[in-house]
PDB file of N, CA and C in Angstrom:
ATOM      1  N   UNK A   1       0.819  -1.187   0.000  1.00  0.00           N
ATOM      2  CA  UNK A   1       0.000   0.000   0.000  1.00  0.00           C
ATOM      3  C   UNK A   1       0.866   1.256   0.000  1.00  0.00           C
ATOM      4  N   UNK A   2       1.817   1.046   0.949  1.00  0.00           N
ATOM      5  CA  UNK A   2       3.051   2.417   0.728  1.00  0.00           C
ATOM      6  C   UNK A   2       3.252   2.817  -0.612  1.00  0.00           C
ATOM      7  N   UNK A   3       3.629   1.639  -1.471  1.00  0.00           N
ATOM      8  CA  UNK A   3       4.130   2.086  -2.748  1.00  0.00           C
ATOM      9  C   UNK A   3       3.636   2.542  -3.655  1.00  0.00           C
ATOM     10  N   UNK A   4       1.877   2.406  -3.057  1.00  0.00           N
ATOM     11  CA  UNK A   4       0.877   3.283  -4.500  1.00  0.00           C
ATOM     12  C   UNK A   4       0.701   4.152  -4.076  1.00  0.00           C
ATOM     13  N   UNK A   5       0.745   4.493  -2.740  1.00  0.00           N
ATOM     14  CA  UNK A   5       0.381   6.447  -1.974  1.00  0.00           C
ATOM     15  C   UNK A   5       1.615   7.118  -2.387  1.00  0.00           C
ATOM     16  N   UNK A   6       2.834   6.390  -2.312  1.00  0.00           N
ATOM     17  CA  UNK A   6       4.079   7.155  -2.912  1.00  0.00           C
ATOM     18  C   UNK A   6       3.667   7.640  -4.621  1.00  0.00           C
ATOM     19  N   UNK A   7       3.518   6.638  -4.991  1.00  0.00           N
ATOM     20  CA  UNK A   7       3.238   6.906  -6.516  1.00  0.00           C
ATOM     21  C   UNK A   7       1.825   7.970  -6.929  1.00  0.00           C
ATOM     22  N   UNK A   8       1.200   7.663  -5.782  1.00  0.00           N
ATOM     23  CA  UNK A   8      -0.171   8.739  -6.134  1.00  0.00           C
ATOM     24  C   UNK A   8       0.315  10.028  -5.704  1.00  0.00           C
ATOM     25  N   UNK A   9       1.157  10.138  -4.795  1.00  0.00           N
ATOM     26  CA  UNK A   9       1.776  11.970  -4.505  1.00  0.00           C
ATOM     27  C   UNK A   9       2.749  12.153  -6.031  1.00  0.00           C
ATOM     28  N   UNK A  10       3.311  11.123  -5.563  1.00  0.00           N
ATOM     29  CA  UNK A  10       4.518  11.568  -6.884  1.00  0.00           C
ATOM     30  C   UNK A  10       3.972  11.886  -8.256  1.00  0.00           C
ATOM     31  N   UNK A  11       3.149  11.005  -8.698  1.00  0.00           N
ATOM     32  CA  UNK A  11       2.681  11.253 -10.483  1.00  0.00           C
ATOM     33  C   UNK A  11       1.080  11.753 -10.789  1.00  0.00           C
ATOM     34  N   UNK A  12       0.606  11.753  -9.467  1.00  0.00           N
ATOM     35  CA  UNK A  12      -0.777  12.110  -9.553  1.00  0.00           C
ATOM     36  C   UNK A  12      -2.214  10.332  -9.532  1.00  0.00           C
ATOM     37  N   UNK A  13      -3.307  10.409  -9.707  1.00  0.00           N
ATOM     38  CA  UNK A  13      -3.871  10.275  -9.451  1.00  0.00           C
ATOM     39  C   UNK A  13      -4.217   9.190 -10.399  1.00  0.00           C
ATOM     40  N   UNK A  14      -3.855   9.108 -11.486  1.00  0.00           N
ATOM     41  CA  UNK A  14      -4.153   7.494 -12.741  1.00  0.00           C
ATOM     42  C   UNK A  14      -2.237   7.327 -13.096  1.00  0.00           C
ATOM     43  N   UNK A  15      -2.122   6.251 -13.040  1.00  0.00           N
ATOM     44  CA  UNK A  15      -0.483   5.572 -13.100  1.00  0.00           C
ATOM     45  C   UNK A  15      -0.770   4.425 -13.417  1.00  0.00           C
ATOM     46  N   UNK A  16       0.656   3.741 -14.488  1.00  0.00           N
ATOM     47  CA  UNK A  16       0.286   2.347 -14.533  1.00  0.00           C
ATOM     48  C   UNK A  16       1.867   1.790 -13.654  1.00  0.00           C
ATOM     49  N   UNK A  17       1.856   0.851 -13.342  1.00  0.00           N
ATOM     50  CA  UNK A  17       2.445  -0.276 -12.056  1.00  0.00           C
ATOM     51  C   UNK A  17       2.326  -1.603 -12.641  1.00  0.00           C
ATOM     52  N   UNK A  18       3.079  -2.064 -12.468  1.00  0.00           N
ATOM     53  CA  UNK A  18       3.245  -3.863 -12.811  1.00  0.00           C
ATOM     54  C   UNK A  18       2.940  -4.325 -11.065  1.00  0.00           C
ATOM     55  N   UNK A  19       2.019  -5.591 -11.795  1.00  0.00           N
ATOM     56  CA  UNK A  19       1.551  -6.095 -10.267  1.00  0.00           C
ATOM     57  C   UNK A  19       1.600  -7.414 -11.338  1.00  0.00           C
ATOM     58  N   UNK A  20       2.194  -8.308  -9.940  1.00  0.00           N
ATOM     59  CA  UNK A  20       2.288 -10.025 -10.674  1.00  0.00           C
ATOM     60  C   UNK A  20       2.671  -9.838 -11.626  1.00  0.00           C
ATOM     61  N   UNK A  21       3.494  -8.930 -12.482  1.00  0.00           N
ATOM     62  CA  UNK A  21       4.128  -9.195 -13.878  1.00  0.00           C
ATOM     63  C   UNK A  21       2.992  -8.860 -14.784  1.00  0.00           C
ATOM     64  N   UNK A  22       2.446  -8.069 -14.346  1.00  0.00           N
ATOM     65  CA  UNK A  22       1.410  -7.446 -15.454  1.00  0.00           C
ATOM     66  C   UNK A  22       0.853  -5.653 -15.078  1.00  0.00           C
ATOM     67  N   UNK A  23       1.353  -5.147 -15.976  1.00  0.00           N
ATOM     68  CA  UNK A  23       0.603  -4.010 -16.383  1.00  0.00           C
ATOM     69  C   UNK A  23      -0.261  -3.323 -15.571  1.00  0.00           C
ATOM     70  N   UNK A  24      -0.757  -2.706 -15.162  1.00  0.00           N
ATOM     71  CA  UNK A  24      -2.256  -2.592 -14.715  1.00  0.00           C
ATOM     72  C   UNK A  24      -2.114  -1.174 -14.657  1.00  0.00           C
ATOM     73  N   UNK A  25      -2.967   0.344 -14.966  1.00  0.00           N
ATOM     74  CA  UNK A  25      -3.379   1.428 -14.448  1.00  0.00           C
ATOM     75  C   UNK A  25      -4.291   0.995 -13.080  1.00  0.00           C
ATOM     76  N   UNK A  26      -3.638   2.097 -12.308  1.00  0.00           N
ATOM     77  CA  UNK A  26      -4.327   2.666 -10.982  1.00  0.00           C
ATOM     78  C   UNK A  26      -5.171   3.927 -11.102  1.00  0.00           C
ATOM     79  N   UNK A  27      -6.161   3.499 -10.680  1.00  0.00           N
ATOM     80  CA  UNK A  27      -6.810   5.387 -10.470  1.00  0.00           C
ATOM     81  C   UNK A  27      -7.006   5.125  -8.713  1.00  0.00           C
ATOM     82  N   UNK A  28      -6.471   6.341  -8.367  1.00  0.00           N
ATOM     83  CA  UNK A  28      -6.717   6.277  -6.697  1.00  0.00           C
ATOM     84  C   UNK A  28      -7.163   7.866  -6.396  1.00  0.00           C
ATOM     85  N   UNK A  29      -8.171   8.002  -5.606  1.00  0.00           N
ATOM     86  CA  UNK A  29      -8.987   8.965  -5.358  1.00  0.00           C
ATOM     87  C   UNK A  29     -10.064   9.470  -6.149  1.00  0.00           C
ATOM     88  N   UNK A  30     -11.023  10.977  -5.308  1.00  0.00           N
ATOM     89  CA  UNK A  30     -11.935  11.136  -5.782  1.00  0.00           C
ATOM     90  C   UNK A  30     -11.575  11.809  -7.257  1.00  0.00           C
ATOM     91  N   UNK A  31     -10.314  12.060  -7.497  1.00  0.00           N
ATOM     92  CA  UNK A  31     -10.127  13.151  -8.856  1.00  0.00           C
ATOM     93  C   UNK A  31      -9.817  12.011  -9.821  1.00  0.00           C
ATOM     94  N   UNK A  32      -9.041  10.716  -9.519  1.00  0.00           N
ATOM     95  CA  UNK A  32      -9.294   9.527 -10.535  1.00  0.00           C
ATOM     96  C   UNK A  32     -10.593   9.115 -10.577  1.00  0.00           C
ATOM     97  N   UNK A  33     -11.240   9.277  -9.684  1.00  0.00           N
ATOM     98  CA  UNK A  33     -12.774   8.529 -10.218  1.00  0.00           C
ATOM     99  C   UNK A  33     -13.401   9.188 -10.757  1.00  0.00           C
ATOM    100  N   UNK A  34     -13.069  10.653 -10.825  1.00  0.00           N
ATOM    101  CA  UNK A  34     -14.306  11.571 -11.214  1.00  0.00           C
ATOM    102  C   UNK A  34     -14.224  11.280 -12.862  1.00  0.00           C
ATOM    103  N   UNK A  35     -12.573  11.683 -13.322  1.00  0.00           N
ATOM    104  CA  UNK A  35     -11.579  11.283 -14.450  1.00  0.00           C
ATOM    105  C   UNK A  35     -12.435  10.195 -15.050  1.00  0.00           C
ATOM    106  N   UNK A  36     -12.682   8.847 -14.497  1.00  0.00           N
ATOM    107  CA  UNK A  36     -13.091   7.641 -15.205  1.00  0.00           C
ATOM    108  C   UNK A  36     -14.563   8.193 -15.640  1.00  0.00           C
ATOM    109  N   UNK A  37     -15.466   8.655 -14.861  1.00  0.00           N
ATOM    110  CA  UNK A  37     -16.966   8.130 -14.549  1.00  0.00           C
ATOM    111  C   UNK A  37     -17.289   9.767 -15.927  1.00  0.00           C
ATOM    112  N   UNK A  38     -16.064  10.565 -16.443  1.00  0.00           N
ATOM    113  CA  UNK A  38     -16.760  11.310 -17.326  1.00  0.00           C
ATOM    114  C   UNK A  38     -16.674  10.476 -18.419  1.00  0.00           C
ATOM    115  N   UNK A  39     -15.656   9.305 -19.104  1.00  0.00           N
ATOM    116  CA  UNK A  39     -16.348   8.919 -20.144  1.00  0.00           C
ATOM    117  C   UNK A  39     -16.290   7.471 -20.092  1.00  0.00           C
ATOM    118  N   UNK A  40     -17.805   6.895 -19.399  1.00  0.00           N
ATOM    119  CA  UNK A  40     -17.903   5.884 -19.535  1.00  0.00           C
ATOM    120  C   UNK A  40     -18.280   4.563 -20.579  1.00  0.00           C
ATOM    121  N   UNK A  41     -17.727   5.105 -21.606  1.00  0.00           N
ATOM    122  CA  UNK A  41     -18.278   4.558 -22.763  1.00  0.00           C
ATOM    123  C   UNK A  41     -16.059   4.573 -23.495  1.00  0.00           C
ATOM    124  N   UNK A  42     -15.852   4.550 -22.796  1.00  0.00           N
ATOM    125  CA  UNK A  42     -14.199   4.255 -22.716  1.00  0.00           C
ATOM    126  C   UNK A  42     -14.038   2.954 -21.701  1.00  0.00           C
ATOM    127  N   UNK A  43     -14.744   2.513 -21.137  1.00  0.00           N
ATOM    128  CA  UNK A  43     -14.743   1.088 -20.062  1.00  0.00           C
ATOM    129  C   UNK A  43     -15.351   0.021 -20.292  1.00  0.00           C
ATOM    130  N   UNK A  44     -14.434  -1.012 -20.240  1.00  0.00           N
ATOM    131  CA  UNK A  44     -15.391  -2.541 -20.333  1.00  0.00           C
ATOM    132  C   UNK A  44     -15.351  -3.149 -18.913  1.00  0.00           C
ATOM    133  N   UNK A  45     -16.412  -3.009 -18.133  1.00  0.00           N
ATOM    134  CA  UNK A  45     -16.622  -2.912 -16.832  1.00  0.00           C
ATOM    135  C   UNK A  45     -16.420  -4.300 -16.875  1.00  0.00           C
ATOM    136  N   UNK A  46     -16.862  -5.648 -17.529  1.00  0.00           N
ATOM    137  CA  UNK A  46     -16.435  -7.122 -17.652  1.00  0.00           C
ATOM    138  C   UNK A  46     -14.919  -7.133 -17.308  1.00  0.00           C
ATOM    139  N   UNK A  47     -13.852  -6.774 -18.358  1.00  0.00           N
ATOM    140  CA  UNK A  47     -12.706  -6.632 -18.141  1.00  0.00           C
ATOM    141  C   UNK A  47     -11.839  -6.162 -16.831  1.00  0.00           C
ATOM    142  N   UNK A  48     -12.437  -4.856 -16.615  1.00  0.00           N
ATOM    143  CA  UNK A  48     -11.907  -4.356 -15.340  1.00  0.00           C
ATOM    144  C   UNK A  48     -11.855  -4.932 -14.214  1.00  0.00           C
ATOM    145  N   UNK A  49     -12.847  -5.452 -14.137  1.00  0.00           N
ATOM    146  CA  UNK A  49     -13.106  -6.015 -12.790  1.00  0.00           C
ATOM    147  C   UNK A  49     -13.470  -7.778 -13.031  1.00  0.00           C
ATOM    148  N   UNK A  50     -12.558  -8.470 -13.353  1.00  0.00           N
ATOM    149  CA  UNK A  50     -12.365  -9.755 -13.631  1.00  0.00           C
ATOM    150  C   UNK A  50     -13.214 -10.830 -12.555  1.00  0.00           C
ATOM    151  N   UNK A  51     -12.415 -10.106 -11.143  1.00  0.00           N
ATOM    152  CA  UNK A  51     -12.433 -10.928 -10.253  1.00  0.00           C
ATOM    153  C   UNK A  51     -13.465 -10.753  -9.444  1.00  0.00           C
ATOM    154  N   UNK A  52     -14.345  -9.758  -9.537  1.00  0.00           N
ATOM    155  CA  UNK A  52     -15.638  -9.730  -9.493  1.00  0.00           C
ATOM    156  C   UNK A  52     -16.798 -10.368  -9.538  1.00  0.00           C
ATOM    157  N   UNK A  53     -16.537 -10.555 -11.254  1.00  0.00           N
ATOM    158  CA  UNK A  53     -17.264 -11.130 -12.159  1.00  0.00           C
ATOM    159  C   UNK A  53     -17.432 -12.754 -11.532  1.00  0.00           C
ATOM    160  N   UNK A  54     -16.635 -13.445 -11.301  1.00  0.00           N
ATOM    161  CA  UNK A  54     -16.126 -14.351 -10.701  1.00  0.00           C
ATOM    162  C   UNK A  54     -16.905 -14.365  -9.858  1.00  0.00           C
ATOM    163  N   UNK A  55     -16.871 -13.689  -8.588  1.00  0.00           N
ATOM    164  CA  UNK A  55     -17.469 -13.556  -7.349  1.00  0.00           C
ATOM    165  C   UNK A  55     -19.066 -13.251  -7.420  1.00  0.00           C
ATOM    166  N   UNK A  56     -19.756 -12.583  -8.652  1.00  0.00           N
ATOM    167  CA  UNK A  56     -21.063 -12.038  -8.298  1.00  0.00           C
ATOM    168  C   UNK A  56     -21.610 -12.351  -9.585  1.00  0.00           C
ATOM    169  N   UNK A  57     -20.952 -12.961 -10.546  1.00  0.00           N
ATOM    170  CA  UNK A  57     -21.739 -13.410 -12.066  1.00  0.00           C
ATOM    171  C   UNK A  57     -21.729 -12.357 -13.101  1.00  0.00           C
ATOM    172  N   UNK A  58     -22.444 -12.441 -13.934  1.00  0.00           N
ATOM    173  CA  UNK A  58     -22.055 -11.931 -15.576  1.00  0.00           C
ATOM    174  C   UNK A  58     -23.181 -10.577 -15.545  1.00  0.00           C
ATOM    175  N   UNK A  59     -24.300 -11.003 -14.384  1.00  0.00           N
ATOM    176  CA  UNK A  59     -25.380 -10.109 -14.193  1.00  0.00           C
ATOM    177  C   UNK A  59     -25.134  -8.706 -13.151  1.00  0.00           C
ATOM    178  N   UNK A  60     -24.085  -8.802 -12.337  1.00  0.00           N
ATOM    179  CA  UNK A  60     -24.140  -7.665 -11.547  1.00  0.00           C
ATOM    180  C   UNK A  60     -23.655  -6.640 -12.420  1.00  0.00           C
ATOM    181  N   UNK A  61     -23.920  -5.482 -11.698  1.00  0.00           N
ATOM    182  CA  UNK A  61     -23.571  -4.255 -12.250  1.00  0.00           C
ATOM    183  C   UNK A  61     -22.511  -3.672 -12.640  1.00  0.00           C
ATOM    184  N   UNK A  62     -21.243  -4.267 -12.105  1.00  0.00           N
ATOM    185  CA  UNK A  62     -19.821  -3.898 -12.236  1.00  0.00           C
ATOM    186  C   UNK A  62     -19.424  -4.085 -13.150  1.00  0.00           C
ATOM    187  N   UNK A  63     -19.976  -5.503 -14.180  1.00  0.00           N
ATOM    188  CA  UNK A  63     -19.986  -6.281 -14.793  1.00  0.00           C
ATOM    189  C   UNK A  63     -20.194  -5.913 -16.562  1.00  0.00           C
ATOM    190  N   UNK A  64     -21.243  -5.016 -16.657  1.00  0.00           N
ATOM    191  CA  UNK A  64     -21.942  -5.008 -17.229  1.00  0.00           C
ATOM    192  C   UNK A  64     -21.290  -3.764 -18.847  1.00  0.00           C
ATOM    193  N   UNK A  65     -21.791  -3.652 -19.486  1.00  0.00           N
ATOM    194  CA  UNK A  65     -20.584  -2.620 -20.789  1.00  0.00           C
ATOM    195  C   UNK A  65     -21.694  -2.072 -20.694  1.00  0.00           C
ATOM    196  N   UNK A  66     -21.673  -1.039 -21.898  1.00  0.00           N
ATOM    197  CA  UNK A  66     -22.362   0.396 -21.735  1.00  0.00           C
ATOM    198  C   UNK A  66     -23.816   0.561 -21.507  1.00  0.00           C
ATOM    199  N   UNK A  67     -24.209  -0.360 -22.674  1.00  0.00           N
ATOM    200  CA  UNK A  67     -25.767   0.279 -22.388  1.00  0.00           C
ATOM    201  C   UNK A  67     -26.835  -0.593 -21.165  1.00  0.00           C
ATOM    202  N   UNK A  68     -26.577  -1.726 -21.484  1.00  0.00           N
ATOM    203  CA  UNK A  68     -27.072  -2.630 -20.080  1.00  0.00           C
ATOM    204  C   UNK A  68     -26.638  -1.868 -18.389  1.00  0.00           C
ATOM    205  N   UNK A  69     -25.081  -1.511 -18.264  1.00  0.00           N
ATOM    206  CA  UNK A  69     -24.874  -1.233 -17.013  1.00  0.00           C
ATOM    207  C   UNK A  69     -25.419   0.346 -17.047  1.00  0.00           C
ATOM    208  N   UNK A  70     -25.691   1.332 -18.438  1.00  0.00           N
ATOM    209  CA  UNK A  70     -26.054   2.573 -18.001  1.00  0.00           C
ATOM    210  C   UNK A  70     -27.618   2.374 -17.882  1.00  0.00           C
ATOM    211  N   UNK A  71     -28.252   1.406 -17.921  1.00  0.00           N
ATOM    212  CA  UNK A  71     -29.942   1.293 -18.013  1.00  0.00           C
ATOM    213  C   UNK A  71     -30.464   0.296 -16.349  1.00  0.00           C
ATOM    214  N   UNK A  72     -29.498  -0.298 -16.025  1.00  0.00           N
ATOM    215  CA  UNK A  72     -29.442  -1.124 -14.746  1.00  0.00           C
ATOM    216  C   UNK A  72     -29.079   0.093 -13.941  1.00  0.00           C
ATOM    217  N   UNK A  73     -28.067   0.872 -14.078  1.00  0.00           N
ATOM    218  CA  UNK A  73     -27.533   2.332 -13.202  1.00  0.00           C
ATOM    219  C   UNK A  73     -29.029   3.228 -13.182  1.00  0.00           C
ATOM    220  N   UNK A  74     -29.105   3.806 -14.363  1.00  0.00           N
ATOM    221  CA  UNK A  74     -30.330   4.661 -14.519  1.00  0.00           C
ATOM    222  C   UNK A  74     -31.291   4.332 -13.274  1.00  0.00           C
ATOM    223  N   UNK A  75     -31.911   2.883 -13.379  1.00  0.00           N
ATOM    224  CA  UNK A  75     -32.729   1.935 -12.828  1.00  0.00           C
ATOM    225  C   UNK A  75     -33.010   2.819 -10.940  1.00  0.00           C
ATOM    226  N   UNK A  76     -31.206   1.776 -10.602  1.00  0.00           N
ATOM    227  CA  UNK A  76     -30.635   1.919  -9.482  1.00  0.00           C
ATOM    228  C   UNK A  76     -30.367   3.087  -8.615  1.00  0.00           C
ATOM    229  N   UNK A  77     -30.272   4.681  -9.752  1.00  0.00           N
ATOM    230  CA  UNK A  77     -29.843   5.464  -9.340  1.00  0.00           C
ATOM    231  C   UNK A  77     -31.042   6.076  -8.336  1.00  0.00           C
ATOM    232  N   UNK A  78     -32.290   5.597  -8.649  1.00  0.00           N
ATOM    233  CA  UNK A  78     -33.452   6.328  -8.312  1.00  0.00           C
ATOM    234  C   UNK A  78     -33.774   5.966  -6.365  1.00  0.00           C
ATOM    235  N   UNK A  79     -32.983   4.769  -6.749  1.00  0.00           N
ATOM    236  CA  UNK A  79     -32.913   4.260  -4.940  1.00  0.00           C
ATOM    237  C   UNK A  79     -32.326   5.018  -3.810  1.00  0.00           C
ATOM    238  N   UNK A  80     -31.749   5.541  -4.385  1.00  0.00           N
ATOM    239  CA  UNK A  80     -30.210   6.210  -3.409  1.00  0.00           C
ATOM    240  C   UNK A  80     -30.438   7.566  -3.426  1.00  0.00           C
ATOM    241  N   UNK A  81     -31.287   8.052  -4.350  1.00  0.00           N
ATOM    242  CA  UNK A  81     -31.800   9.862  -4.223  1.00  0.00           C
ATOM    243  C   UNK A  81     -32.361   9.843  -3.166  1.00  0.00           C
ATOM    244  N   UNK A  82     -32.325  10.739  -2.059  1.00  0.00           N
ATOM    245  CA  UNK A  82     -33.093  11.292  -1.176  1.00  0.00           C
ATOM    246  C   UNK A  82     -34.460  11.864  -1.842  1.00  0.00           C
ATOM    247  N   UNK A  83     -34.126  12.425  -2.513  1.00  0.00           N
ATOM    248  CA  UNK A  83     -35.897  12.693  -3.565  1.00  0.00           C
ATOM    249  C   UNK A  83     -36.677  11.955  -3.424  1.00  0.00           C
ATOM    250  N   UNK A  84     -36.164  10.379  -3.597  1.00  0.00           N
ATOM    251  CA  UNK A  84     -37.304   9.465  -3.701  1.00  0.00           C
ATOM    252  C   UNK A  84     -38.642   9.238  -2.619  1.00  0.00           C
ATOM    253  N   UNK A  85     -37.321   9.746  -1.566  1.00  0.00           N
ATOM    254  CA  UNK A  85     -38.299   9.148  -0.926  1.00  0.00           C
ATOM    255  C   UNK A  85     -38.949  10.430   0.075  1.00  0.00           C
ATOM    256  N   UNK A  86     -38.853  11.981  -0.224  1.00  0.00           N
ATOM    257  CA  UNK A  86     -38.862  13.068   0.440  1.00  0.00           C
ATOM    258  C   UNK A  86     -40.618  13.328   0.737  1.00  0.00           C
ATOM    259  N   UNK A  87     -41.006  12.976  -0.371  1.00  0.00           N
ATOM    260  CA  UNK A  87     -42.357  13.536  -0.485  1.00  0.00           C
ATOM    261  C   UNK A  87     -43.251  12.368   0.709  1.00  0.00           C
ATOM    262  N   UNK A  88     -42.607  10.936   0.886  1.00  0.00           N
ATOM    263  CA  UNK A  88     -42.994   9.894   1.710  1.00  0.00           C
ATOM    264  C   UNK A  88     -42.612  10.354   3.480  1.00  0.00           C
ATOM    265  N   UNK A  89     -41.519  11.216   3.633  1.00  0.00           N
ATOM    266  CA  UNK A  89     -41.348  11.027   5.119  1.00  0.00           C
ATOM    267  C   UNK A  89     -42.356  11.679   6.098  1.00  0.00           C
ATOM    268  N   UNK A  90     -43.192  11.929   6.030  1.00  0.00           N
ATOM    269  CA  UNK A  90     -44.437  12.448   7.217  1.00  0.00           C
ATOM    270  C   UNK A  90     -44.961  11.056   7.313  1.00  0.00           C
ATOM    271  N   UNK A  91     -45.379  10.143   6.305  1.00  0.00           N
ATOM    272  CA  UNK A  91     -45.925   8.907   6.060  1.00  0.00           C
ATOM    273  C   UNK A  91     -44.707   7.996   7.166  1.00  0.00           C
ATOM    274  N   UNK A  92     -43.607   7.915   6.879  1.00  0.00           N
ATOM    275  CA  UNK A  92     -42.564   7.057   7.253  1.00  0.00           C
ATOM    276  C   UNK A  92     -42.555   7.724   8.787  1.00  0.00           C
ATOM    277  N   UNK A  93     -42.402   8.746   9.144  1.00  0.00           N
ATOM    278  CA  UNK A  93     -42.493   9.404  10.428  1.00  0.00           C
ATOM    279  C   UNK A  93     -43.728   9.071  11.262  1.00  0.00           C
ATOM    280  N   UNK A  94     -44.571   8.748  10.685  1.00  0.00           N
ATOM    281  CA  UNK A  94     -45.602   8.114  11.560  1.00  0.00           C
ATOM    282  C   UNK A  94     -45.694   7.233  11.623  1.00  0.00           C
ATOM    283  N   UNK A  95     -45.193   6.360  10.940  1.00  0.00           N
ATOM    284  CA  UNK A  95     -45.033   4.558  11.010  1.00  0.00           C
ATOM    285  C   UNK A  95     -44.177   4.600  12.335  1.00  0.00           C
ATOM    286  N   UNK A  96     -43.039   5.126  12.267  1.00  0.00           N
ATOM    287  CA  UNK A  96     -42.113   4.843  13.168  1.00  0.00           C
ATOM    288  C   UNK A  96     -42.278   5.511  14.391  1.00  0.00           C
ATOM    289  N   UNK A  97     -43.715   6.596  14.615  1.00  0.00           N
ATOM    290  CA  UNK A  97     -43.479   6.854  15.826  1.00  0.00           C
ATOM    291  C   UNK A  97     -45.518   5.840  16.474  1.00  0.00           C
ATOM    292  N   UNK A  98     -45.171   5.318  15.653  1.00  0.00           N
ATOM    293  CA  UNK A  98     -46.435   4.674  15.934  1.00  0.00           C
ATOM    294  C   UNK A  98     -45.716   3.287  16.507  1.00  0.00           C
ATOM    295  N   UNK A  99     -44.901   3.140  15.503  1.00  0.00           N
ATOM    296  CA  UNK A  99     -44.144   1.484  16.034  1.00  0.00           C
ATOM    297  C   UNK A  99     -43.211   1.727  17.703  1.00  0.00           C
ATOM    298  N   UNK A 100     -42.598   2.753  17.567  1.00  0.00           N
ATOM    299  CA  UNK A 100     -42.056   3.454  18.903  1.00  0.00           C
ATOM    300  C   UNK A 100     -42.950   3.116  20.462  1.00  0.00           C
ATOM    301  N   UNK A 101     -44.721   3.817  20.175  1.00  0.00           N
ATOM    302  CA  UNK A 101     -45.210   3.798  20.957  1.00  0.00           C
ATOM    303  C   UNK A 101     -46.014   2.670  21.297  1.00  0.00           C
ATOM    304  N   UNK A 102     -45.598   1.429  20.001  1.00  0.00           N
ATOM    305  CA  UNK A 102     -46.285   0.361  20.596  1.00  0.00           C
ATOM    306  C   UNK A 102     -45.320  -0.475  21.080  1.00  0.00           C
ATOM    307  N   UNK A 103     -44.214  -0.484  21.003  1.00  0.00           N
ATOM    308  CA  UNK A 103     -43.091  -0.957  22.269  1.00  0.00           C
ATOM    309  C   UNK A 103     -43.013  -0.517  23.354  1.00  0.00           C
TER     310      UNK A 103
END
C-alpha cells in the first residue's frame, strides 16, 4: 500500500504499475474517479473487474458494458436519491413513531 500512496503523490492520481508481472493502471482517489466516470463509454466494466465477475456473475452491475450497465444504473440510481423518498417522510415518520409507541 506504501508504494501506490508514494506513486499517487509523486505522479498524480491514474499511473500504470506492474503487479504479478502485469501491467495494470491505478486510479486512486476522488479526482481519478471523477476522471473515469466522465467517459464511460471508454470502459469494459467485464474486463476491469475480472475478479468480481467471478465472485457475483455476468449479471451484476460492475460487470456489465455500456448500455445494459447505463440502463441497470439509470434503474438503481433512483434508490439512493433522497428525492425518492422526500415527499414519503411524514408517512414514514408516523409509522415509526407509531411502532415506537407500541413498544
Amino acid at each position: 500500500m506504501e508504494s501506490f500512496l508514494r506513486a499517487w503523490r509523486e505522479v498524480g492520481p491514474v499511473f500504470t504499475t506492474e503487479v504479478n508481472g502485469i501491467e495494470e493502471v491505478v486510479f486512486g482517489g476522488l479526482d481519478a474517479n471523477e476522471q473515469a466516470w466522465r467517459s464511460p463509454d471508454d470502459w469494459s466494466y467485464g474486463e476491469a473487474v475480472a475478479v468480481f465477475r467471478e465472485e457475483l456473475s455476468e449479471l451484476h452491475l460492475t460487470q456489465l458494458d455500456p448500455d445494459p450497465h447505463r440502463r441497470k444504473r439509470r434503474l438503481l440510481n433512483k434508490a439512493f436519491k433522497t428525492s425518492s423518498i422526500m415527499e414519503s417522510m411524514p408517512a414514514i415518520a408516523e409509522q415509526i413513531m407509531q411502532g415506537i409507541a407500541a413498544i
